[in-house]
C-alpha atoms as a PDB file:
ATOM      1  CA  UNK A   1     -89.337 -23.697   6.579  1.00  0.00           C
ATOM      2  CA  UNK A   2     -86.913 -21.817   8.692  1.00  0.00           C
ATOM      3  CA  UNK A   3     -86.937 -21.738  12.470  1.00  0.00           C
ATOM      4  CA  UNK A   4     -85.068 -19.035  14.570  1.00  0.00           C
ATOM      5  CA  UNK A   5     -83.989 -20.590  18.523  1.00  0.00           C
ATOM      6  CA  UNK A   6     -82.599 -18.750  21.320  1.00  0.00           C
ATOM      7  CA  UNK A   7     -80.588 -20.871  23.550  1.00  0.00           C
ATOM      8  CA  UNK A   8     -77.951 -19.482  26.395  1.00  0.00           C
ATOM      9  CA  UNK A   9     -74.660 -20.874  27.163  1.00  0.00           C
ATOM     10  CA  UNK A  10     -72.827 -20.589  30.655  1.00  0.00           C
ATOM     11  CA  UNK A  11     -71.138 -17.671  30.877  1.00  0.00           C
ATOM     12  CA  UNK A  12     -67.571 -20.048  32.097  1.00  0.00           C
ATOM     13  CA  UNK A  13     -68.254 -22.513  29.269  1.00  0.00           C
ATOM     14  CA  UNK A  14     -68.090 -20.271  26.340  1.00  0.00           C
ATOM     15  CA  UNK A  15     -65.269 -21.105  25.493  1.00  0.00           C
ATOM     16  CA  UNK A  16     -66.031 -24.942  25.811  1.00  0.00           C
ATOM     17  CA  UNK A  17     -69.086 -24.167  23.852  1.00  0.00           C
ATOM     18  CA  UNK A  18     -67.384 -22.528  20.419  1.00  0.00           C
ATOM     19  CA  UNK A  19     -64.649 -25.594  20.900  1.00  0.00           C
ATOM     20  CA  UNK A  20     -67.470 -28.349  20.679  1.00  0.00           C
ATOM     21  CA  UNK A  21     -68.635 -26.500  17.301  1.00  0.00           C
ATOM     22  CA  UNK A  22     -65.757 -26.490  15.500  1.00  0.00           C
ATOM     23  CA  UNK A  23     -65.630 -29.990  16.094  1.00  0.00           C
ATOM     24  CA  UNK A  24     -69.199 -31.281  15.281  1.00  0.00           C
ATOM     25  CA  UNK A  25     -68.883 -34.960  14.471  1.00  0.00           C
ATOM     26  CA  UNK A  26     -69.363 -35.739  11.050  1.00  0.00           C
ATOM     27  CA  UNK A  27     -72.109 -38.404  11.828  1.00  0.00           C
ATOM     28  CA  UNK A  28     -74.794 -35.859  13.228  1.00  0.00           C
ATOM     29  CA  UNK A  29     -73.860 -33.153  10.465  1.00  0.00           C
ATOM     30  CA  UNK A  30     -74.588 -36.521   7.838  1.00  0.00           C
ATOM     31  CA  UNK A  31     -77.850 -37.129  10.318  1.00  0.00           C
ATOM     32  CA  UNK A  32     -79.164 -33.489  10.574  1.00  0.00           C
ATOM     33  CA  UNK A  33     -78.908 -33.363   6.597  1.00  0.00           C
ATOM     34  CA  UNK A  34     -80.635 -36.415   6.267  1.00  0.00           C
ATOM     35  CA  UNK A  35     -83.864 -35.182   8.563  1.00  0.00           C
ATOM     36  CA  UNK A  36     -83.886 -32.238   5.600  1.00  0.00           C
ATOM     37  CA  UNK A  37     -81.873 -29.580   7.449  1.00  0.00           C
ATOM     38  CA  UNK A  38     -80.698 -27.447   4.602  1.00  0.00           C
ATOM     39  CA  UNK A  39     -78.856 -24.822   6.783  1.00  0.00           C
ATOM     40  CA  UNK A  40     -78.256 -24.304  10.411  1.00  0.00           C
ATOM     41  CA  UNK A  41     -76.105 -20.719  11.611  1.00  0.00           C
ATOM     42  CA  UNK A  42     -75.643 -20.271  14.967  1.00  0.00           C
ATOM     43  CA  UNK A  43     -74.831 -16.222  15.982  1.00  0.00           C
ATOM     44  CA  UNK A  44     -73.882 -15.542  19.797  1.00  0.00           C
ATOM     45  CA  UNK A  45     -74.024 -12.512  21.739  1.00  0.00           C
ATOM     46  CA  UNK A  46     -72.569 -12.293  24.666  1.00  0.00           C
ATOM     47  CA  UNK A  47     -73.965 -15.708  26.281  1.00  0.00           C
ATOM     48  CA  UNK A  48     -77.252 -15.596  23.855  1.00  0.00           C
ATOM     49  CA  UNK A  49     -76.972 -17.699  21.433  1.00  0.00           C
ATOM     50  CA  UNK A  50     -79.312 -17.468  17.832  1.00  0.00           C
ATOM     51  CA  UNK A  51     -80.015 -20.006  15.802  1.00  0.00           C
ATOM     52  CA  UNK A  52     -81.271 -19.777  12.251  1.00  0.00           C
ATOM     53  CA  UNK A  53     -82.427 -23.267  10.397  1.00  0.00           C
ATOM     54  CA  UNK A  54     -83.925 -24.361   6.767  1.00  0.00           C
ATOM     55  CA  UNK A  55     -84.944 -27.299   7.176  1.00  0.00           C
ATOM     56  CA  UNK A  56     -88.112 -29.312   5.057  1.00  0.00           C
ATOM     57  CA  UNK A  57     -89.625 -29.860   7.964  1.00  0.00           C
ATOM     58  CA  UNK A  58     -89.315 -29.400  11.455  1.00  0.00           C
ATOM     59  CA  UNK A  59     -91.353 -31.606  13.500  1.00  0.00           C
ATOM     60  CA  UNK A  60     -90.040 -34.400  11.147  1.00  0.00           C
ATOM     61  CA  UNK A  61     -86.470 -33.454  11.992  1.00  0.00           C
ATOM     62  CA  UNK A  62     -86.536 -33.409  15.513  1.00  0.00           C
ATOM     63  CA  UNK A  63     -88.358 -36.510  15.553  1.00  0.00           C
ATOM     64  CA  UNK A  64     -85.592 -38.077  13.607  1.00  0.00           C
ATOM     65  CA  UNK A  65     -82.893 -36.824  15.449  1.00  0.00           C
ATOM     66  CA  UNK A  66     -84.561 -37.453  18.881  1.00  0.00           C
ATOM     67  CA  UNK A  67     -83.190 -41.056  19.650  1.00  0.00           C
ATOM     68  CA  UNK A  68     -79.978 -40.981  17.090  1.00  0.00           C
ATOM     69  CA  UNK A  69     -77.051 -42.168  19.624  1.00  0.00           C
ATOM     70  CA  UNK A  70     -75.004 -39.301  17.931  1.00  0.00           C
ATOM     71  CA  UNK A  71     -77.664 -37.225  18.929  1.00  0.00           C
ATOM     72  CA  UNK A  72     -78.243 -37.952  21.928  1.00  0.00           C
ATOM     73  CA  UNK A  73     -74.467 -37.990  23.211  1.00  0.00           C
ATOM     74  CA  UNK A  74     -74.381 -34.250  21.664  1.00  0.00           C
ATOM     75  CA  UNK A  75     -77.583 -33.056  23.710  1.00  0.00           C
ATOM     76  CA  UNK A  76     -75.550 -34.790  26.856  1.00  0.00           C
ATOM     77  CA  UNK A  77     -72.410 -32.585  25.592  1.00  0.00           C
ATOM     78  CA  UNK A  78     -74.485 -29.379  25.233  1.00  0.00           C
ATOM     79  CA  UNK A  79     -76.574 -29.564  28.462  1.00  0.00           C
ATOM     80  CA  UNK A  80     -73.137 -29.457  29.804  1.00  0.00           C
ATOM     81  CA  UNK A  81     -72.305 -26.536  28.414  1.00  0.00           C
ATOM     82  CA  UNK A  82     -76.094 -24.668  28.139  1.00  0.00           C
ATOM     83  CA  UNK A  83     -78.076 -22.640  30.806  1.00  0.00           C
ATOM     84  CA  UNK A  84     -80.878 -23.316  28.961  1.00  0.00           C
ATOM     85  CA  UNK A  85     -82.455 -26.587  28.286  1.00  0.00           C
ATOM     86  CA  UNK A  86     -82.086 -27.423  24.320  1.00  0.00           C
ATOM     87  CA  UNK A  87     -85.642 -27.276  22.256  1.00  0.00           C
ATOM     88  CA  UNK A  88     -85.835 -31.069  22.388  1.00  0.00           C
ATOM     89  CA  UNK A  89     -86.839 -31.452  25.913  1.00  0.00           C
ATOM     90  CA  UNK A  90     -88.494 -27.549  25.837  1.00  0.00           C
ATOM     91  CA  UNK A  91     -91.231 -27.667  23.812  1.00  0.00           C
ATOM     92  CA  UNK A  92     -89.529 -29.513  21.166  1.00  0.00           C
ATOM     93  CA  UNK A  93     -91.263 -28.005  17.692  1.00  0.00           C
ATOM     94  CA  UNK A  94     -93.239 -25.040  19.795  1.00  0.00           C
ATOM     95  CA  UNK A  95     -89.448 -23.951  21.280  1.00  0.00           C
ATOM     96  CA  UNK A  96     -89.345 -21.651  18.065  1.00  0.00           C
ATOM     97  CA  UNK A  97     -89.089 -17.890  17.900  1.00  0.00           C
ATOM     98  CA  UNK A  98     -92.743 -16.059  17.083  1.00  0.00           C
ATOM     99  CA  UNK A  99     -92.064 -14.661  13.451  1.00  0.00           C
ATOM    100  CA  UNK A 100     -92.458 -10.603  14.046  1.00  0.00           C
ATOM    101  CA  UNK A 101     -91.867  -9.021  11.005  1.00  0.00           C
ATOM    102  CA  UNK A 102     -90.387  -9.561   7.328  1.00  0.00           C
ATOM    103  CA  UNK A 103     -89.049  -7.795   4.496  1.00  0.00           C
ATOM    104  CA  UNK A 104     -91.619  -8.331   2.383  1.00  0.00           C
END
């Protein structure tokens, strides 16, 4: 399944931001791959920030991923860094983008 987010980061932490992600630790990359997370891109505009991700499952992912102590101490890192609350504590699986049209 794939799952576009829109998160923001702070417009004085952008910087900060596209630092942290060249630097993900190799723990939660092993972790997010393990949930069945095939792909993850995140795009930014300005201080919008897209994400696109395969993953098997959803739900299951975040679930998995919820109370991992690499996890967690990267949700810490980003709420630092984020205007906008991450999808696991806003809405979790319903934080998705609506679907409006595909190539068919």
């Amino acid at each position: 399944m794939r799952v576009a987010l829109h998160t923001k980061v702070r417009p004085d932490r952008i910087t900060d931001y596209e630092a942290a992600h060249r630097e993900v630790p190799a723990e939660l990359t092993a972790a997010i791959r393990a949930a069945g997370a095939t792909s993850w891109t995140i795009w930014r505009s300005g201080t919008d920030l897209f994400h696109l991700l395969e993953c098997e499952d959803y739900p299951r992912l975040l679930a998995q991923l919820e109370r991992l102590p690499a996890n967690v101490a990267w949700q810490a890192r980003m709420a630092e860094l984020l205007d906008v609350v991450h999808d696991y504590s806003r809405g979790g699986v319903d934080a998705g983008l609506p679907v409006v049209w595909e190539l068919p």
